[in-house]
C-alpha atoms as a PDB file:
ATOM      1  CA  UNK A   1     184.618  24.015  -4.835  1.00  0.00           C
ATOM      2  CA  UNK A   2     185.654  26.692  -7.197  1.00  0.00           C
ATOM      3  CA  UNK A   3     187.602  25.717 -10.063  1.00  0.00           C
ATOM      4  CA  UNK A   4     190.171  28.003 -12.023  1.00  0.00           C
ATOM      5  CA  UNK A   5     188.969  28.310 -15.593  1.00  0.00           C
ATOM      6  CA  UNK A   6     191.145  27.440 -18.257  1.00  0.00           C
ATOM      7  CA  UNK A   7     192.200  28.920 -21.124  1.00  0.00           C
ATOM      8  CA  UNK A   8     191.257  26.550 -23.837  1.00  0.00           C
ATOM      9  CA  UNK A   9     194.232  26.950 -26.701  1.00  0.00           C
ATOM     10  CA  UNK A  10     192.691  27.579 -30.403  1.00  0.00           C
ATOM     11  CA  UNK A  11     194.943  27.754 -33.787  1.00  0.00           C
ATOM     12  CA  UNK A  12     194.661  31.061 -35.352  1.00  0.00           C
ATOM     13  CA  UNK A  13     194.542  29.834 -38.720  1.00  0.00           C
ATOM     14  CA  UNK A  14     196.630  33.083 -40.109  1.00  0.00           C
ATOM     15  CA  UNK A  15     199.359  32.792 -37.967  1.00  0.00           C
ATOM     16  CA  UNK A  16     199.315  28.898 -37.749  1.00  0.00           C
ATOM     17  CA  UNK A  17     199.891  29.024 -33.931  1.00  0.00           C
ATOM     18  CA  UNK A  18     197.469  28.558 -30.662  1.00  0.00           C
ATOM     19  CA  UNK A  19     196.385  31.043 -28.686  1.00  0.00           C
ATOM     20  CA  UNK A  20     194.308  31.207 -25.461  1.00  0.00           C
ATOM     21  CA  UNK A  21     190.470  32.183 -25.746  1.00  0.00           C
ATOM     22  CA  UNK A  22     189.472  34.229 -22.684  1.00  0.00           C
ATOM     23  CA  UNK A  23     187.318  32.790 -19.991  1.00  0.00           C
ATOM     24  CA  UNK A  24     185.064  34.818 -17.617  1.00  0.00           C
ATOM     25  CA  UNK A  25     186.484  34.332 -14.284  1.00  0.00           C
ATOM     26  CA  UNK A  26     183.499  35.345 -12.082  1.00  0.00           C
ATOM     27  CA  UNK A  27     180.037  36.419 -12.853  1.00  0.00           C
ATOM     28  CA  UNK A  28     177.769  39.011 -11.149  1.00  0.00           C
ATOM     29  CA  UNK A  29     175.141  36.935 -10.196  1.00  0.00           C
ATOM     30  CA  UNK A  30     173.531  39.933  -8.270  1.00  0.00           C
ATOM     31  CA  UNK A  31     174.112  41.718 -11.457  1.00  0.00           C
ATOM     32  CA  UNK A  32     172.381  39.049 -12.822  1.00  0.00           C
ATOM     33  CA  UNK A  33     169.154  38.794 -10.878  1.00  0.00           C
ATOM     34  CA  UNK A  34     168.667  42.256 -11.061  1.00  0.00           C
ATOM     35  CA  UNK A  35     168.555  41.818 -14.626  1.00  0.00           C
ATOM     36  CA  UNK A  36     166.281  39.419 -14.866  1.00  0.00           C
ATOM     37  CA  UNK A  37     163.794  41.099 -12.099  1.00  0.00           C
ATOM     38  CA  UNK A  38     163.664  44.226 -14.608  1.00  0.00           C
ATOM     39  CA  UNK A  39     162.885  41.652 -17.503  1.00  0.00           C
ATOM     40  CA  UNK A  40     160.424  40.360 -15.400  1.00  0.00           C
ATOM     41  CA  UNK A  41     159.060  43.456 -14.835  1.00  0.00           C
ATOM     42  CA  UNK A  42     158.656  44.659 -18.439  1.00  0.00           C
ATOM     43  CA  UNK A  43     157.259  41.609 -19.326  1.00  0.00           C
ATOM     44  CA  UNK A  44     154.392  41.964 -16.304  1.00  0.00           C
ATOM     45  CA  UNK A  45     153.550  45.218 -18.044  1.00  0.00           C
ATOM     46  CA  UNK A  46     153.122  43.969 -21.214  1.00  0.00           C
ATOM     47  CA  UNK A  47     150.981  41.196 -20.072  1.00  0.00           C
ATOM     48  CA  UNK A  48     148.884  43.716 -18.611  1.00  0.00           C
ATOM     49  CA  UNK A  49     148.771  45.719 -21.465  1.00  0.00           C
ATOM     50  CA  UNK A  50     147.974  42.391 -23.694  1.00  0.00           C
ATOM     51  CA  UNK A  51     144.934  41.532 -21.640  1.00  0.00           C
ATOM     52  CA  UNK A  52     143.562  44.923 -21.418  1.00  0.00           C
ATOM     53  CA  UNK A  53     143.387  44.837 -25.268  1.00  0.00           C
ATOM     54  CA  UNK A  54     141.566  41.209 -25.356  1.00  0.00           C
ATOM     55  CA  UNK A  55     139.484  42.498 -22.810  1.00  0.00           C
ATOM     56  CA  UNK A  56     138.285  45.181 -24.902  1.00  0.00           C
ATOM     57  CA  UNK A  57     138.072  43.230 -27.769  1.00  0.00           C
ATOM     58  CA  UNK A  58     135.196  40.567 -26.714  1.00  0.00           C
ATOM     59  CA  UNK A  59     132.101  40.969 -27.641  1.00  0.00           C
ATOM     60  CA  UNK A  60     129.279  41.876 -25.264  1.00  0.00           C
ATOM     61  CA  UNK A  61     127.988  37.949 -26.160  1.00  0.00           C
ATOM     62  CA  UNK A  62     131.356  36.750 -24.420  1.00  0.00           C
ATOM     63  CA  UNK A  63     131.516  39.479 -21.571  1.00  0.00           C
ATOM     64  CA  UNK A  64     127.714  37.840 -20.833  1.00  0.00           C
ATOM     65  CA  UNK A  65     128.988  34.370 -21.196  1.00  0.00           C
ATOM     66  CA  UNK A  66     131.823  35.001 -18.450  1.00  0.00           C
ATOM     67  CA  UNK A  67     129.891  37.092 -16.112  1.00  0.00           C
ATOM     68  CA  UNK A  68     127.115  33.802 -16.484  1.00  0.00           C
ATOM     69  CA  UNK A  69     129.553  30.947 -15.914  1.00  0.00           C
ATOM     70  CA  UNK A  70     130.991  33.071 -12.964  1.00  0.00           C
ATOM     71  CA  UNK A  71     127.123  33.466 -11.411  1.00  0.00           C
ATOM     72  CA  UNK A  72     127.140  29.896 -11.893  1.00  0.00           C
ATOM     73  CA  UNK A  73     129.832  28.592  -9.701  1.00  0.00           C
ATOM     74  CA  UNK A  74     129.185  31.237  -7.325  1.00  0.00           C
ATOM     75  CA  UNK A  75     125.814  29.622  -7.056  1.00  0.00           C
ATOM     76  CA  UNK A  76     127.261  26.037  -6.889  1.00  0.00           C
ATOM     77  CA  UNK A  77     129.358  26.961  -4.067  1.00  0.00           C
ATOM     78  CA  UNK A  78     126.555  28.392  -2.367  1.00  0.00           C
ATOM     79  CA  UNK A  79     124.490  25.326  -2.463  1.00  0.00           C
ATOM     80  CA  UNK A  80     126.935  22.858  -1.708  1.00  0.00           C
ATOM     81  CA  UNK A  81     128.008  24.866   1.519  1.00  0.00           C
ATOM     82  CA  UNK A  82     123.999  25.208   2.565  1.00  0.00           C
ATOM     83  CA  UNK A  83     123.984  21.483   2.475  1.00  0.00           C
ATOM     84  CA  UNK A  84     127.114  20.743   4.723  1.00  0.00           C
ATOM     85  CA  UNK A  85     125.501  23.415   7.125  1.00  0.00           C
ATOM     86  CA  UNK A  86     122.075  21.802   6.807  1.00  0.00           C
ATOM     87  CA  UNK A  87     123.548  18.357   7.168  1.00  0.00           C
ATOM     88  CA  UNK A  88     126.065  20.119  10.374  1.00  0.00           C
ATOM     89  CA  UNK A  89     122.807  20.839  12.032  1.00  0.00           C
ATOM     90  CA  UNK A  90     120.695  17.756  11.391  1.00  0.00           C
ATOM     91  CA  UNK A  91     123.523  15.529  13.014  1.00  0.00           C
ATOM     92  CA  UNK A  92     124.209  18.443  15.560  1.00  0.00           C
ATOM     93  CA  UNK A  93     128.011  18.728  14.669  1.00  0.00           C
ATOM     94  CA  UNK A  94     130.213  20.885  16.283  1.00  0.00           C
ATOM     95  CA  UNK A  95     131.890  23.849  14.899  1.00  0.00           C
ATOM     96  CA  UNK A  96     135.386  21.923  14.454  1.00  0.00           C
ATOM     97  CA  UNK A  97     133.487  18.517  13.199  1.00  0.00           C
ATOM     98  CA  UNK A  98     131.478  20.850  10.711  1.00  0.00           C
ATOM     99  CA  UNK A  99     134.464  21.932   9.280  1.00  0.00           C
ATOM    100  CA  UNK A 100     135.686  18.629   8.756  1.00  0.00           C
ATOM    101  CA  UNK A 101     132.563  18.378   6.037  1.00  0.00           C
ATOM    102  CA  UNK A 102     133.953  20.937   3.358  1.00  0.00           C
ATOM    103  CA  UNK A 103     136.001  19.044   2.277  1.00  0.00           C
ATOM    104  CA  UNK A 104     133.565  16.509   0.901  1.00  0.00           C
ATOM    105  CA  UNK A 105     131.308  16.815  -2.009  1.00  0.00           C
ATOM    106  CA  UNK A 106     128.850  14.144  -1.850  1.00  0.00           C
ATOM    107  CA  UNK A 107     125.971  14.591  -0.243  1.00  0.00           C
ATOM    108  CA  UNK A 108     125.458  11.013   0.811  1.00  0.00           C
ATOM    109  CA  UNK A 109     129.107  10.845   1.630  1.00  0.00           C
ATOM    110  CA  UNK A 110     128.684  13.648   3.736  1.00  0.00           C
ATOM    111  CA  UNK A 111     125.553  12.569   5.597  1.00  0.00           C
ATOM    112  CA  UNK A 112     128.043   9.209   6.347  1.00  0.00           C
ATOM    113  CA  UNK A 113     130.875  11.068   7.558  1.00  0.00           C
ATOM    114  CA  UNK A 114     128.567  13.576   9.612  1.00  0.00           C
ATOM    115  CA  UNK A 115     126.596  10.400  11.585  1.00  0.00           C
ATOM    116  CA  UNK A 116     129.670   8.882  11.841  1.00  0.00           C
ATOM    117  CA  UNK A 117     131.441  12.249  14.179  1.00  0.00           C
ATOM    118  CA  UNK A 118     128.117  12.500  15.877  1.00  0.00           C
ATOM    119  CA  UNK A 119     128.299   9.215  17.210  1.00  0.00           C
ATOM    120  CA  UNK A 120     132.411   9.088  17.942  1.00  0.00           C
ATOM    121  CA  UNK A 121     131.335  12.835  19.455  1.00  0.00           C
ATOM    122  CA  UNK A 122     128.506  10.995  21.507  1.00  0.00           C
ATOM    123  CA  UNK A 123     130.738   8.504  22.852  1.00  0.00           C
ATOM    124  CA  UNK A 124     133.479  10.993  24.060  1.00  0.00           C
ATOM    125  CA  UNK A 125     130.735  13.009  25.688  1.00  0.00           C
ATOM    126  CA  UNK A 126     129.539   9.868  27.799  1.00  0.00           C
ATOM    127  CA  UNK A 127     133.315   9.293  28.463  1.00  0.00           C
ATOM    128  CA  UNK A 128     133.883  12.807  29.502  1.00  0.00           C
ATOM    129  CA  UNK A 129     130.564  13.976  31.071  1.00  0.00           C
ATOM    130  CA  UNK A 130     130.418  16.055  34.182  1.00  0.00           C
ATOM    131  CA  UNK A 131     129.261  13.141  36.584  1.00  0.00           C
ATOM    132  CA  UNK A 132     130.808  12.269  39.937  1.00  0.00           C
ATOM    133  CA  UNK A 133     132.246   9.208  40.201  1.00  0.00           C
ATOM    134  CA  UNK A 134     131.353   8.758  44.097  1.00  0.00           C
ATOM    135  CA  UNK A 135     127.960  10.030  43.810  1.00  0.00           C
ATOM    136  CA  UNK A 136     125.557   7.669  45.566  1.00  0.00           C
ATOM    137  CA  UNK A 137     128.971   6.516  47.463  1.00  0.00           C
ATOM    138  CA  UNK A 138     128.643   8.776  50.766  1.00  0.00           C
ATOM    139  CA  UNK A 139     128.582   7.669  54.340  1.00  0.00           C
ATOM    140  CA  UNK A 140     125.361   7.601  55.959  1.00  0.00           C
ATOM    141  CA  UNK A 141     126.260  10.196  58.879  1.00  0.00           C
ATOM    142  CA  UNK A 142     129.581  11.612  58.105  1.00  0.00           C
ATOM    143  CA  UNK A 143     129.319  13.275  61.350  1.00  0.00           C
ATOM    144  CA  UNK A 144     129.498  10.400  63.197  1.00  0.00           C
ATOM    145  CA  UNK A 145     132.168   9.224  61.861  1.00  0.00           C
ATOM    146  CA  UNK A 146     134.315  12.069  62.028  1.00  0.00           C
ATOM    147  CA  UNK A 147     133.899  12.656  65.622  1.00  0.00           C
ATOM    148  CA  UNK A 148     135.215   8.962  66.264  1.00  0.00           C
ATOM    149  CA  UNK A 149     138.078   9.791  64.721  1.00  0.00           C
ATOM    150  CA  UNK A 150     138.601  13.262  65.920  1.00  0.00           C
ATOM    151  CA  UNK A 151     138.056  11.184  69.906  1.00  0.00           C
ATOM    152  CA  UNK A 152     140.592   8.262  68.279  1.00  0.00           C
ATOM    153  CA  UNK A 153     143.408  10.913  67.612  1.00  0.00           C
ATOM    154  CA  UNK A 154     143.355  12.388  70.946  1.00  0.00           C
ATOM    155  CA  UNK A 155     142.083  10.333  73.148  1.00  0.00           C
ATOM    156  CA  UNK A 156     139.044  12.283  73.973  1.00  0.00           C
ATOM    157  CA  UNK A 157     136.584  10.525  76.220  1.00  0.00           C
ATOM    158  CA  UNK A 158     132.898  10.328  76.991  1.00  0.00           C
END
């Protein structure tokens, strides 16, 4: 759908008669991006250049105060990942259950969650075991019986 621009009439007030004002007819829009990715680019270098100069401009109280609160959530993540590994091991989680703890935060939440996969993980394990389902099922002397039927197919005699 492209349109033909107009040309919009306008009085020229000195000569008391209209006269078209001129339209753009296409625009560069490659032209355009480029543009705006250079502006873009100037403006990332400035930014740079703006932080570098706060940076330098703290005082060695607020450097200390940063560097701190950073330690600190280091440290918070640290714990809070040694107790969904500690609580992945006292409900004997696997790997991909495990995983499924990070995303709470709660330690009693997670202890919930965690007993609740072991025993769904339990159950599918008793579902899925290796057992045989005709063990205890076998004839008493398969030998027997296989002869029989070996003499039944051809005809064999005593």
């Amino acid at each position: 759908m492209s349109e033909q621009p107009r040309e919009t009439p306008s009085t020229d007030p000195a000569q008391g008669r209209e006269t078209p004002e001129p339209q753009p007819t296409e625009v560069d829009w490659k032209a355009k991006a480029r543009e705006w990715e250079r502006r873009a680019k100037e403006n990332k270098s400035a930014a740079d250049e703006l932080a570098g100069i706060r940076e330098s401009q703290k005082s060695e109280a607020e450097k200390a105060a940063e560097r701190l609160a950073d330690a600190e959530r280091k440290v918070a993540l640290a714990e809070a990942r040694a107790v969904r590994r500690e609580v992945a091991l006292d409900f004997k989680l696997s790997k991909e259950d495990a995983t499924l703890l990070d995303s709470v935060t709660d330690e009693y939440a997670m202890r919930a969650l965690a007993g609740r996969l072991a025993t769904k993980s339990e159950d599918e394990r008793k579902k899925t075991g290796n057992r045989d389902p005709l063990a205890g099922r076998t004839a008493t002397n398969p030998a027997s019986d296989d002869l029989a039927t070996v003499r039944g197919l051809f005809g064999g005699g005593d």
